[in-house]
N, C-alpha and C. Protein backbone atom coordinates (compact mmCIF):
# COMPACT_ATOMS: atom_id res chain seq x y z
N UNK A 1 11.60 -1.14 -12.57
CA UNK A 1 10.39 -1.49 -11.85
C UNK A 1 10.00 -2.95 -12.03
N UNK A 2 10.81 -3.74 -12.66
CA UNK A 2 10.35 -5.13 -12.61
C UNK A 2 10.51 -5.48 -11.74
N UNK A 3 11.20 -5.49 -11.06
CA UNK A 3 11.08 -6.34 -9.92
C UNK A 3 10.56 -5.98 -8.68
N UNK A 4 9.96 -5.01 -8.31
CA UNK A 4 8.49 -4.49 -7.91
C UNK A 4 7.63 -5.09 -8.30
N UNK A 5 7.64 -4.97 -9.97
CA UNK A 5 6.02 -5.80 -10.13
C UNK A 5 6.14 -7.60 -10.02
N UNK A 6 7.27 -8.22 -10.44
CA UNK A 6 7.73 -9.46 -9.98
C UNK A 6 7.14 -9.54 -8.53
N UNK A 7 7.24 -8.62 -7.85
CA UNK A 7 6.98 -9.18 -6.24
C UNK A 7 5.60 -8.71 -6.07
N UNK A 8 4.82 -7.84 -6.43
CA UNK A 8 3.34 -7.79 -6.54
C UNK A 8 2.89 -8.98 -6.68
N UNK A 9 3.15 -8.94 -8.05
CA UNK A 9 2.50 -10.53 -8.37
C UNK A 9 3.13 -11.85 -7.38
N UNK A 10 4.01 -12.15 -6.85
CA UNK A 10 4.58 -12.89 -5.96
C UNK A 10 3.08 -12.97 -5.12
N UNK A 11 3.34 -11.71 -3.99
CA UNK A 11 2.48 -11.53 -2.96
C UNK A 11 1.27 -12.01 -3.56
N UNK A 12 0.35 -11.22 -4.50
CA UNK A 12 -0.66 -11.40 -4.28
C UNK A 12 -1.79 -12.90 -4.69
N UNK A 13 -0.18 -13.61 -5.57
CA UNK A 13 -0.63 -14.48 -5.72
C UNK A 13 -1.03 -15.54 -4.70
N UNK A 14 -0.53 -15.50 -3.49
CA UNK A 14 -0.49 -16.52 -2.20
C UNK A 14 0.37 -15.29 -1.15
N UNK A 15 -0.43 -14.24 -0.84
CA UNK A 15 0.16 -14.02 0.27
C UNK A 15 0.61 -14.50 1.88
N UNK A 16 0.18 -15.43 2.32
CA UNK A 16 0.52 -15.65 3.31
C UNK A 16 2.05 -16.91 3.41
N UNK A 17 2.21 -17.32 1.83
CA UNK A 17 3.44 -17.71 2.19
C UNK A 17 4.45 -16.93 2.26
N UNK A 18 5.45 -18.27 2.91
CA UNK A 18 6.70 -17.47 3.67
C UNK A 18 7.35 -16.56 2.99
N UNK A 19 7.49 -16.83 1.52
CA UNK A 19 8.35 -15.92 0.87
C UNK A 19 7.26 -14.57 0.47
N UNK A 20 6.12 -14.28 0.45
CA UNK A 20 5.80 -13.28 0.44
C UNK A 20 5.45 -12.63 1.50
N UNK A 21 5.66 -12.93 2.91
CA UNK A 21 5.61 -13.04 4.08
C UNK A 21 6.87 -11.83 4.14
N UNK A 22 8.26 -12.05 3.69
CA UNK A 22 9.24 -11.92 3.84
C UNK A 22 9.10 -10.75 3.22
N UNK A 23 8.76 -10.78 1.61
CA UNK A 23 9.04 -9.78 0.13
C UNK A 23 8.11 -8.40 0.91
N UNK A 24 7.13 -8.70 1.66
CA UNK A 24 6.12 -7.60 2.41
C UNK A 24 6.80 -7.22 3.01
N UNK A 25 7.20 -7.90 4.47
CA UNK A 25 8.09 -7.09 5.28
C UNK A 25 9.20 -6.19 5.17
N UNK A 26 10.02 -6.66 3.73
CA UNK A 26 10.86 -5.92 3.16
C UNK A 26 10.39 -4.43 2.40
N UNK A 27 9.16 -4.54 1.94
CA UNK A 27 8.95 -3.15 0.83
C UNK A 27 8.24 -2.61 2.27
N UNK A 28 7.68 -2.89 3.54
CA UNK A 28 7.38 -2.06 4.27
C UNK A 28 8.49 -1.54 5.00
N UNK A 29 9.50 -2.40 5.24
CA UNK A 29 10.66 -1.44 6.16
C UNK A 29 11.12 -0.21 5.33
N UNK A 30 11.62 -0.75 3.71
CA UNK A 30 12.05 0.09 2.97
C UNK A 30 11.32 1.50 2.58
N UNK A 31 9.53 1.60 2.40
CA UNK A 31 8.72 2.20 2.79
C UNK A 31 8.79 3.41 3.81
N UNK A 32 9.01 2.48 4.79
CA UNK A 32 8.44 3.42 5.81
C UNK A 32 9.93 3.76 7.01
N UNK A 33 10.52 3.24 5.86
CA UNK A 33 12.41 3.54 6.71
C UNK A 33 12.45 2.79 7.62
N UNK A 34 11.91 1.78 8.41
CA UNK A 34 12.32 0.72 9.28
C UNK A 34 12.83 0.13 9.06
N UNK A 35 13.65 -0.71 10.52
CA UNK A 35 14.54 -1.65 10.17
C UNK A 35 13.95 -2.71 9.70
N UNK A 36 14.66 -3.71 9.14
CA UNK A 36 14.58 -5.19 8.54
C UNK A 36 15.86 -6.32 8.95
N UNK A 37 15.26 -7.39 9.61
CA UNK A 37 16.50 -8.15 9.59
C UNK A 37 16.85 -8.73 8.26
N UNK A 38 17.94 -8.45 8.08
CA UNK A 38 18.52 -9.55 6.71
C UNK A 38 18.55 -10.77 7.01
N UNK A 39 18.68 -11.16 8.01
CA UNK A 39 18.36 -12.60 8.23
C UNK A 39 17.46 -13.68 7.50
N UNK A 40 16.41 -12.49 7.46
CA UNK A 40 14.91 -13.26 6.88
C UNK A 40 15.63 -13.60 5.45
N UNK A 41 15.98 -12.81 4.59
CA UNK A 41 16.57 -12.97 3.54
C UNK A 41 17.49 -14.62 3.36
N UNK A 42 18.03 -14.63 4.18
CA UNK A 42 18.79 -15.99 4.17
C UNK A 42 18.06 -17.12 4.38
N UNK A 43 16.59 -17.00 4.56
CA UNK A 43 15.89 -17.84 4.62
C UNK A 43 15.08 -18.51 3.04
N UNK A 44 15.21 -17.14 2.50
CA UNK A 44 14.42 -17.33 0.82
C UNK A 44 14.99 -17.93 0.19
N UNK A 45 14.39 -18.90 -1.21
CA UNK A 45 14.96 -19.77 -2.14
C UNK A 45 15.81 -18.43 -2.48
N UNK A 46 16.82 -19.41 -3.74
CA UNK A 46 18.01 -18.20 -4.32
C UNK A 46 16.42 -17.33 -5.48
N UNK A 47 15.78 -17.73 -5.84
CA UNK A 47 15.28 -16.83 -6.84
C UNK A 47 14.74 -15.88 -6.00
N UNK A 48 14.02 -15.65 -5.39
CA UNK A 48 13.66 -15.14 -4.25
C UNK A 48 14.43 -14.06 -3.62
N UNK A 49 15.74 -14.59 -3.05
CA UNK A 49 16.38 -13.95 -2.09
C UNK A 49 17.03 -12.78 -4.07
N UNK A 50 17.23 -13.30 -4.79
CA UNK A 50 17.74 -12.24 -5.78
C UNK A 50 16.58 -11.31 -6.05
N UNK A 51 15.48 -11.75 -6.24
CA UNK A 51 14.58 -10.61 -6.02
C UNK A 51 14.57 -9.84 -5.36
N UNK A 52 14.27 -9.90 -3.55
CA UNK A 52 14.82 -9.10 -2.76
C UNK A 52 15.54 -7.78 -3.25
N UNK A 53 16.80 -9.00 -3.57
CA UNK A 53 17.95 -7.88 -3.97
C UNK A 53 17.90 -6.77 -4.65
N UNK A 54 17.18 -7.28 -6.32
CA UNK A 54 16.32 -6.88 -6.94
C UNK A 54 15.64 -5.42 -6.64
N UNK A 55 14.50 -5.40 -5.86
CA UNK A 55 13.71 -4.84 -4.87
C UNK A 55 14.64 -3.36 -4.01
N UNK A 56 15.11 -4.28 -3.45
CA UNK A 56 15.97 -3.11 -2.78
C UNK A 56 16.86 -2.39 -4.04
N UNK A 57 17.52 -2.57 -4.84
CA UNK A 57 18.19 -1.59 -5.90
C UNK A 57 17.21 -0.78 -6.54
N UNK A 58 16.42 -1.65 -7.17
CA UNK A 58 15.00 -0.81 -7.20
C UNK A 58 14.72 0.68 -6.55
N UNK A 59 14.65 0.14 -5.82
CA UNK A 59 14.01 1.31 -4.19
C UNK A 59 14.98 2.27 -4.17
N UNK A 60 16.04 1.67 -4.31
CA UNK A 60 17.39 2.62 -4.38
C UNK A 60 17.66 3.93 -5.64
N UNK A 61 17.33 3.05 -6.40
CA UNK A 61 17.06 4.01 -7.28
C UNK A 61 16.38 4.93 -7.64
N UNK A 62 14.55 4.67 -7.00
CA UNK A 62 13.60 5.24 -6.87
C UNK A 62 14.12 6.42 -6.23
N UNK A 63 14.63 6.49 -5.14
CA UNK A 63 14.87 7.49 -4.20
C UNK A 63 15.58 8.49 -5.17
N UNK A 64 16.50 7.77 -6.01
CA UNK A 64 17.52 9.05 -6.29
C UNK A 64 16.67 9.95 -7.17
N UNK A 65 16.11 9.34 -8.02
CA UNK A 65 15.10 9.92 -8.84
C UNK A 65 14.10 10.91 -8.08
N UNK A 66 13.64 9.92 -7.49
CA UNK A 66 12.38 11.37 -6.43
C UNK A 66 13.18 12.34 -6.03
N UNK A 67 14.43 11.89 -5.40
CA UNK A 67 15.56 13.52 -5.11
C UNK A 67 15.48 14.84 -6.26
N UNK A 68 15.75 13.70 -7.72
CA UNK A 68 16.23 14.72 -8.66
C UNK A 68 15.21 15.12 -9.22
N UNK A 69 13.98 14.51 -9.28
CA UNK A 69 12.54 15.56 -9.59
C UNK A 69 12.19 17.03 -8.25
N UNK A 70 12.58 16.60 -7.38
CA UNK A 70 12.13 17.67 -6.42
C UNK A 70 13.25 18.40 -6.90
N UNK A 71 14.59 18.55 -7.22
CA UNK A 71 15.81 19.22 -7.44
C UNK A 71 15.06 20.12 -8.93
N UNK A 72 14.58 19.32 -9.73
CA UNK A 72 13.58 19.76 -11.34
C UNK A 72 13.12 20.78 -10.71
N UNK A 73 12.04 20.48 -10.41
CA UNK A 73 10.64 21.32 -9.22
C UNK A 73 11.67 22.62 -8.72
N UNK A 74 12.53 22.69 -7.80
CA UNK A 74 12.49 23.99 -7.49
C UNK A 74 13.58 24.53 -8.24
N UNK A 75 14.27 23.81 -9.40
CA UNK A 75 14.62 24.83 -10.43
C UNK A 75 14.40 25.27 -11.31
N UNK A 76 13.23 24.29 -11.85
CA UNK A 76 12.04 25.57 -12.42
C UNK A 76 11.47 26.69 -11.95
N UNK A 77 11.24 25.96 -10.76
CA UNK A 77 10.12 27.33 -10.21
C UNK A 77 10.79 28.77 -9.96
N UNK A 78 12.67 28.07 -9.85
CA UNK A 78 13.27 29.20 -9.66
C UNK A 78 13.21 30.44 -10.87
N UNK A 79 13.11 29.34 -11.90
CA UNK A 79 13.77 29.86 -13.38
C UNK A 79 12.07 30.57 -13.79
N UNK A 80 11.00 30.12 -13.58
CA UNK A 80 9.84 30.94 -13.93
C UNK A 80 9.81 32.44 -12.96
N UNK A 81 10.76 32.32 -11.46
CA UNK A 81 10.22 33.39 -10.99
C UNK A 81 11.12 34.57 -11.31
N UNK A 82 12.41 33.93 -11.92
CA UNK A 82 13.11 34.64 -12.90
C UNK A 82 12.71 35.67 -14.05
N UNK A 83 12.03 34.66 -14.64
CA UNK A 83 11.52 35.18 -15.97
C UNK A 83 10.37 36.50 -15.54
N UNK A 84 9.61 35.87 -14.67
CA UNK A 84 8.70 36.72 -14.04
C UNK A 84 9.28 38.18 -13.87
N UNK A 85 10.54 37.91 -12.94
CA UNK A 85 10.94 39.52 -12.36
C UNK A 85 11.93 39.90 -13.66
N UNK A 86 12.17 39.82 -14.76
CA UNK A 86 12.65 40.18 -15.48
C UNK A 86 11.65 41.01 -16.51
């Protein structure tokens, strides 16, 4: 999650520049599953554009995790309704 909060603080320090301009547009495509040009990316300093990068592995990872808690979730619930009918 650092580099989530790296880009919080980015944004909110001066949101309307370009590079948090960019770091927004990115956690909303990724968000909300829209596209994003990578293009914009080639526009950011290198610290920046590695953040990004950053960001998106991040996100990537997030996902797998939220998968494998909902995977938790209904195999518990399986395993309590187990216990239950036993």
């Amino acid at each position: 999650m650092l580099a989530i909060k790296k880009a919080r603080k980015l944004i909110e320090a001066d949101p309307q520049a370009a590079n948090a301009v960019t770091l927004t547009d990115l956690v909303l495509a990724l968000q909300n599953d829209h596209p994003f040009q990578l293009g914009k990316l080639y526009e950011l300093e290198p610290k920046d554009f590695d953040l990004a990068v950053e960001i998106m592995l991040e996100w990537t990872l997030d996902r797998h995790y939220a998968k494998k808690t909902r995977l938790v979730d209904v195999v518990v619930k399986l395993a309590e309704e187990r216990t239950q009918a036993d």
